[in-house]
N, C-alpha and C. Protein backbone atom coordinates (compact mmCIF):
# COMPACT_ATOMS: atom_id res chain seq x y z
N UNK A 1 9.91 -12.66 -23.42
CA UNK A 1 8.77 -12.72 -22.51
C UNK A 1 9.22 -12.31 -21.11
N UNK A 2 8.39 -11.43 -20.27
CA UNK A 2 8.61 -11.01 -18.89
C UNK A 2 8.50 -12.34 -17.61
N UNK A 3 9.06 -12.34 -16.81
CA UNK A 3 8.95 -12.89 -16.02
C UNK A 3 9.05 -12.23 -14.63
N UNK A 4 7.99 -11.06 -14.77
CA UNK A 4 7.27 -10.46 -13.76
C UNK A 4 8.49 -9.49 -13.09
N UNK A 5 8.99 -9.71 -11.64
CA UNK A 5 10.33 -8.69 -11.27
C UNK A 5 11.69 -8.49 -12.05
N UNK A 6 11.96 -7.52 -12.26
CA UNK A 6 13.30 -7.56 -13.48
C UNK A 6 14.11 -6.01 -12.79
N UNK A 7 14.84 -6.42 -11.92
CA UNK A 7 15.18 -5.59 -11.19
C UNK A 7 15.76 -4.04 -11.53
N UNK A 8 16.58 -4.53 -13.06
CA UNK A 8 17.23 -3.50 -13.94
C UNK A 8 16.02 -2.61 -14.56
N UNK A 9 15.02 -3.09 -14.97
CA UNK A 9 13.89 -2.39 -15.78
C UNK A 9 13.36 -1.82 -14.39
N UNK A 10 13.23 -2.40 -13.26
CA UNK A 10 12.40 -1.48 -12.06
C UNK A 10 13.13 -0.31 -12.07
N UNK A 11 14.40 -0.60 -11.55
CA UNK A 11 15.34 1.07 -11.07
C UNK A 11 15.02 1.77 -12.59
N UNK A 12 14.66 1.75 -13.69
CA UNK A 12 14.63 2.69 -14.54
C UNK A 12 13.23 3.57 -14.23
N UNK A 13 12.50 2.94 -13.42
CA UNK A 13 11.14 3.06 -13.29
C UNK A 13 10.94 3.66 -11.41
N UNK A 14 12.00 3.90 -11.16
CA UNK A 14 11.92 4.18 -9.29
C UNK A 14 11.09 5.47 -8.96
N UNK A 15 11.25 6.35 -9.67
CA UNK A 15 10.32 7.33 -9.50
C UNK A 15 9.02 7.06 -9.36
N UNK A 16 8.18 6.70 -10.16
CA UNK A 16 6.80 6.25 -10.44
C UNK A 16 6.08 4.90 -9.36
N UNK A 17 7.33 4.35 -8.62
CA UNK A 17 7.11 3.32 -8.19
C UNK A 17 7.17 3.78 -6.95
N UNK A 18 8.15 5.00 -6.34
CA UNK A 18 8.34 5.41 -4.69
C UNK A 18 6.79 6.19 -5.02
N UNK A 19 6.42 6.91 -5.75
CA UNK A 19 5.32 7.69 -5.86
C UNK A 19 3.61 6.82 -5.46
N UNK A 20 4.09 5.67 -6.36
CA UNK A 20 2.73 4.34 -6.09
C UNK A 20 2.52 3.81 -4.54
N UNK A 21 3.81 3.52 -4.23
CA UNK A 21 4.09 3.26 -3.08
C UNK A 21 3.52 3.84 -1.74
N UNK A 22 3.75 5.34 -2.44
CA UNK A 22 3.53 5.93 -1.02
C UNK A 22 2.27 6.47 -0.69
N UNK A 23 1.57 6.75 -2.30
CA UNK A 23 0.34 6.73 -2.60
C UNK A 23 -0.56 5.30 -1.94
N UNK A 24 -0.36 4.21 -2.17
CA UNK A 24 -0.96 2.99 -1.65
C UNK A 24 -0.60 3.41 -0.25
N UNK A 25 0.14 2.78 0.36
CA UNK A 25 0.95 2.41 1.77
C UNK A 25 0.38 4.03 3.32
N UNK A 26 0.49 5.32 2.36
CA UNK A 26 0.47 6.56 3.39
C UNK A 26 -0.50 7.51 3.15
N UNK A 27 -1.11 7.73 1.91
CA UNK A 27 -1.74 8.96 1.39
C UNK A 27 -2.97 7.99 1.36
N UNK A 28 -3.12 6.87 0.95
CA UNK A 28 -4.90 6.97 1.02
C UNK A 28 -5.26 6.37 2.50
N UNK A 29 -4.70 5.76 3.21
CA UNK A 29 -4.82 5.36 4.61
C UNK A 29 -5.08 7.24 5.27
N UNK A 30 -4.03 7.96 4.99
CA UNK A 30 -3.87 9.50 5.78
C UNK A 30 -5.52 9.82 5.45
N UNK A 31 -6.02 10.27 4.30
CA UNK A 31 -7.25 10.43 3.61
C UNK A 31 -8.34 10.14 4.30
N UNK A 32 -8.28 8.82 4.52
CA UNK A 32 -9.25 8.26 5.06
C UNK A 32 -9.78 8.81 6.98
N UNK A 33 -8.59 8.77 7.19
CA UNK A 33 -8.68 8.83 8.48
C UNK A 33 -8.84 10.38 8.71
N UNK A 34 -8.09 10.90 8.10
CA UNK A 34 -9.06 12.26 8.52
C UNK A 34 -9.45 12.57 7.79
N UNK A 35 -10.71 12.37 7.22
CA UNK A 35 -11.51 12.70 6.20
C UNK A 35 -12.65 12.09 7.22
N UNK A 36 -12.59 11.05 7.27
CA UNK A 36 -14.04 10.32 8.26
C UNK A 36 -13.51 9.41 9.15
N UNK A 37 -13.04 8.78 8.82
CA UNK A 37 -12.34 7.45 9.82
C UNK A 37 -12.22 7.13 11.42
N UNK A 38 -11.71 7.97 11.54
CA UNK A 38 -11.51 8.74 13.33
C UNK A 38 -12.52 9.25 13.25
N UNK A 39 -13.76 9.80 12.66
CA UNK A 39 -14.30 11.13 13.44
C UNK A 39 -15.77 10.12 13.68
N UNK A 40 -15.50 9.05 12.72
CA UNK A 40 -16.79 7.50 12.92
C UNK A 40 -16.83 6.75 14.30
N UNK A 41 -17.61 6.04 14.20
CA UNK A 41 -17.16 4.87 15.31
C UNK A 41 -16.63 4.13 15.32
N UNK A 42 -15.45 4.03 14.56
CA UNK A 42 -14.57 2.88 14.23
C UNK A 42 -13.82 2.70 15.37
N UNK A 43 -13.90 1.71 16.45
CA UNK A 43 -12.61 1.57 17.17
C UNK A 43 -12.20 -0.26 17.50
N UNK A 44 -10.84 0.17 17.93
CA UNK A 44 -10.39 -1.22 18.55
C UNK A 44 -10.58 -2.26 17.09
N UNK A 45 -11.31 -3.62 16.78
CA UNK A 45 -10.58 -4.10 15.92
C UNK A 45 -10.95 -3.69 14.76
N UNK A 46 -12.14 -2.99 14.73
CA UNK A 46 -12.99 -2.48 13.45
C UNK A 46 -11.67 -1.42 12.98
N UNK A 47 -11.14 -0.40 13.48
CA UNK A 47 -9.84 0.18 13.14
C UNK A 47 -8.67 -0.38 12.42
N UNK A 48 -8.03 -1.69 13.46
CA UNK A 48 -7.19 -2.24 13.01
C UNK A 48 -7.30 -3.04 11.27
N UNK A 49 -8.76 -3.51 11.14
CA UNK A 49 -9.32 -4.25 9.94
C UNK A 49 -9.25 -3.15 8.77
N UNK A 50 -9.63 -1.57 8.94
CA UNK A 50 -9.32 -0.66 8.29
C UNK A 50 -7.80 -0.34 7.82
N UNK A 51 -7.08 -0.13 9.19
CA UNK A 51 -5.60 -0.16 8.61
C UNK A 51 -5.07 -0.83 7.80
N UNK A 52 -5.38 -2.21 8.02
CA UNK A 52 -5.15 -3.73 7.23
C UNK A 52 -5.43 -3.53 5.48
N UNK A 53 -6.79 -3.51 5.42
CA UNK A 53 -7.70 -2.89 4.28
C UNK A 53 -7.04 -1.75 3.27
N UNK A 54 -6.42 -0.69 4.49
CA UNK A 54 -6.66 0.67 3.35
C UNK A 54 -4.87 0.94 2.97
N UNK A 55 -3.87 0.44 3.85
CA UNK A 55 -2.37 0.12 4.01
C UNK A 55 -1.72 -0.64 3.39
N UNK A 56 -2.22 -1.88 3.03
CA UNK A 56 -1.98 -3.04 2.54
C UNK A 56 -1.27 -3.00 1.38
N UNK A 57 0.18 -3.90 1.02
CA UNK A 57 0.61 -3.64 -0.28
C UNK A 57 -0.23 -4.45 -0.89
N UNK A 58 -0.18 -3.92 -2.38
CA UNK A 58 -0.35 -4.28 -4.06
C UNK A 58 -0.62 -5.80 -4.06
N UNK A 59 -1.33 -6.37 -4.00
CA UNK A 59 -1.42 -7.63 -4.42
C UNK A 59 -0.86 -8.28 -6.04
N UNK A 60 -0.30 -9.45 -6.03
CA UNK A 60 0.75 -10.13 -7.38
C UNK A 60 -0.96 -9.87 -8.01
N UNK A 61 -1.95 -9.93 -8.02
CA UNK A 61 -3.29 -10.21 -9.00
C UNK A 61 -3.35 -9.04 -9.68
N UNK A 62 -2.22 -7.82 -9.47
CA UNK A 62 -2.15 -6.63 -10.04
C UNK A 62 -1.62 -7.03 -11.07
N UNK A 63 -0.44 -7.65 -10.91
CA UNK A 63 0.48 -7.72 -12.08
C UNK A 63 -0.05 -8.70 -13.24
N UNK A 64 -1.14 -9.51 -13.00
CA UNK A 64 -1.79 -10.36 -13.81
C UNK A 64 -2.40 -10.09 -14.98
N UNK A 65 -2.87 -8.40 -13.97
CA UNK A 65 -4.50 -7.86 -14.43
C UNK A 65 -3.52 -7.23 -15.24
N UNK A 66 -2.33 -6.56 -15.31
CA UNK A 66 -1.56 -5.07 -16.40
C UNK A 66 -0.98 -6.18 -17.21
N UNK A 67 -0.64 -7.18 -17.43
CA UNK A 67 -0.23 -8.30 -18.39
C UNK A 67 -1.46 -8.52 -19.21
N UNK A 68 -2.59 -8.87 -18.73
CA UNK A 68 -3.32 -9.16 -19.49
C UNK A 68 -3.46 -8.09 -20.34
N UNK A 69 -3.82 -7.23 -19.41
CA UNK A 69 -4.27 -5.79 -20.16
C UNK A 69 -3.42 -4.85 -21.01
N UNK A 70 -2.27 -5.75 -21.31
CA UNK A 70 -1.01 -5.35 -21.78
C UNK A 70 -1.08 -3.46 -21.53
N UNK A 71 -0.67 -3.65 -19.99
CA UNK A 71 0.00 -2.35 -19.54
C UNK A 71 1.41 -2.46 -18.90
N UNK A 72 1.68 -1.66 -17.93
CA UNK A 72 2.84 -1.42 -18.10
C UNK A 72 3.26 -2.59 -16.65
N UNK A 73 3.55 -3.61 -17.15
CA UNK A 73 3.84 -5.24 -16.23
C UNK A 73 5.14 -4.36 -15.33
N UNK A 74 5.53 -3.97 -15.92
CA UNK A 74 7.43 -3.72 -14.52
C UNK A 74 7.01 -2.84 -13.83
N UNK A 75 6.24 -2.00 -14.17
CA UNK A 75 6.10 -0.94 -12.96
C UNK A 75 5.18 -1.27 -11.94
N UNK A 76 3.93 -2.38 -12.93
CA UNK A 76 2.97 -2.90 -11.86
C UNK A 76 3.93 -3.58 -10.85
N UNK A 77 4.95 -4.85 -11.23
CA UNK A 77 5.75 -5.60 -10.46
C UNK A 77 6.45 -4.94 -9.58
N UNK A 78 7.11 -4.00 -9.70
CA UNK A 78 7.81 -2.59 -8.94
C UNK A 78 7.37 -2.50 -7.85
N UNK A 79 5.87 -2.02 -8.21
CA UNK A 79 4.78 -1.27 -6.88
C UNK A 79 4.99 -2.54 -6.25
N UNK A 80 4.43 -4.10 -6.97
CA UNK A 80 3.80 -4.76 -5.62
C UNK A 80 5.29 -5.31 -4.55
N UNK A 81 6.61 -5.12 -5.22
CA UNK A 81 7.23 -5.79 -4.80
C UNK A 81 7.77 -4.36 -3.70
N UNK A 82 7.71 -3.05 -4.09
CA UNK A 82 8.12 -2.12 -2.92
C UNK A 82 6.92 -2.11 -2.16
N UNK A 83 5.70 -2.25 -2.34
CA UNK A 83 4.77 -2.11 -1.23
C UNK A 83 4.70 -3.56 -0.26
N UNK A 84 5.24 -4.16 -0.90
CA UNK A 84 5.29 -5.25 0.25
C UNK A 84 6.36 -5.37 1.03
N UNK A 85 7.63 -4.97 0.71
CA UNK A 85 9.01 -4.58 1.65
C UNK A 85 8.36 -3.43 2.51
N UNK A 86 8.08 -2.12 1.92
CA UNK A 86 7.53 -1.28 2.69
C UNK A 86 6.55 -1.44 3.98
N UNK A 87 5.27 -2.33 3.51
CA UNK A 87 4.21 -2.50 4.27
C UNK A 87 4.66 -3.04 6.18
N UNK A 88 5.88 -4.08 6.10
CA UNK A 88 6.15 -4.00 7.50
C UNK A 88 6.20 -2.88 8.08
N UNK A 89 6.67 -1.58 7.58
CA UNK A 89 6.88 -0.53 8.27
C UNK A 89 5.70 -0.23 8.35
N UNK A 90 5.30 0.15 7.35
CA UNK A 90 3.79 0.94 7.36
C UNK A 90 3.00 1.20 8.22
N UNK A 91 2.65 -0.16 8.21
CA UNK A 91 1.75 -0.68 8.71
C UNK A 91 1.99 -0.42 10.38
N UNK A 92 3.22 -1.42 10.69
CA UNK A 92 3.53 -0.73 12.25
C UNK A 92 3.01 0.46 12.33
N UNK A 93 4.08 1.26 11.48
CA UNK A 93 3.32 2.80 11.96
C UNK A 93 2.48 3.23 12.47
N UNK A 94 0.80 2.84 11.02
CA UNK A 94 -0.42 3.29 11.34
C UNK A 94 -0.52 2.78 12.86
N UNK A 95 -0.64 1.67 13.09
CA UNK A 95 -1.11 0.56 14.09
C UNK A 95 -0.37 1.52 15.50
N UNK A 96 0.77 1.67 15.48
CA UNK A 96 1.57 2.31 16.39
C UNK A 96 1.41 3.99 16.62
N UNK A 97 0.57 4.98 15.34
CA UNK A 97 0.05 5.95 15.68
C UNK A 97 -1.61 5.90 15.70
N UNK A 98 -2.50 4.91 15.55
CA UNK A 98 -3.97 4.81 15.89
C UNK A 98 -3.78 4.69 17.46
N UNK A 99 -2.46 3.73 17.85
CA UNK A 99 -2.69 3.19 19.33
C UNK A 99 -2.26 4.71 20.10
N UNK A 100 -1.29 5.64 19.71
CA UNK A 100 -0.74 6.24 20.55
C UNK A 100 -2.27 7.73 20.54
N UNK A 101 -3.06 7.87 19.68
CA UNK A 101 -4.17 8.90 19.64
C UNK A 101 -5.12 8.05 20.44
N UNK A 102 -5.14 6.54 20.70
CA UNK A 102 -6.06 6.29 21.65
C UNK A 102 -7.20 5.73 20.76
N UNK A 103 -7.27 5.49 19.20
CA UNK A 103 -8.41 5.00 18.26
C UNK A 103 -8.43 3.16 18.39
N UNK A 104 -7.12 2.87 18.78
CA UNK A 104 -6.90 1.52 19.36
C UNK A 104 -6.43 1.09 20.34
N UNK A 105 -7.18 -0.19 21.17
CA UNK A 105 -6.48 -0.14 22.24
C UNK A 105 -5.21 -0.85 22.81
């Protein structure tokens, strides 16, 4: 039986997981924002609540939902456990390039 992070089965799985990662954490936050995001009235905390929202690592209720659903549990565990090491950065980032374009104040 799994007991959710299994560090040896993740690194077999690192590809798929830097890919989830960066997909969650950079590519759908990027998307958003220039796609509509910035070009809306979103500013100041309505922005920041977006970054929060669209940046955010993987929640553990992922890994619940691919157990139940008997899918693939280590890679779900993978994502949530690199998107949440990751997300300090991330997140700065967005927050630290919305503030420097002036979308926050």
């Amino acid at each position: 039986m799994a007991r959710g992070f299994e560090g040896k089965k993740a690194l077999a799985k690192i590809k798929p997981t830097l890919w989830a990662a960066f997909i969650k954490l950079i590519a759908q936050a990027a998307n958003f924002y220039s796609d509509c995001g910035c070009s809306w009235v979103f500013r100041a905390e309505k922005m920041v609540a977006l970054v929060v929202m669209l940046a955010a690592p993987a929640t553990p209720s992922c890994y619940i939902m691919a157990k139940s659903m008997n899918n693939d549990e280590v890679l779900t565990a993978s994502v949530i456990v690199t998107t949440t090491l990751m997300a300090a950065f991330t997140l700065t980032g967005w927050i630290f390039l919305l503030k420097t374009l002036g979308y926050i104040g």
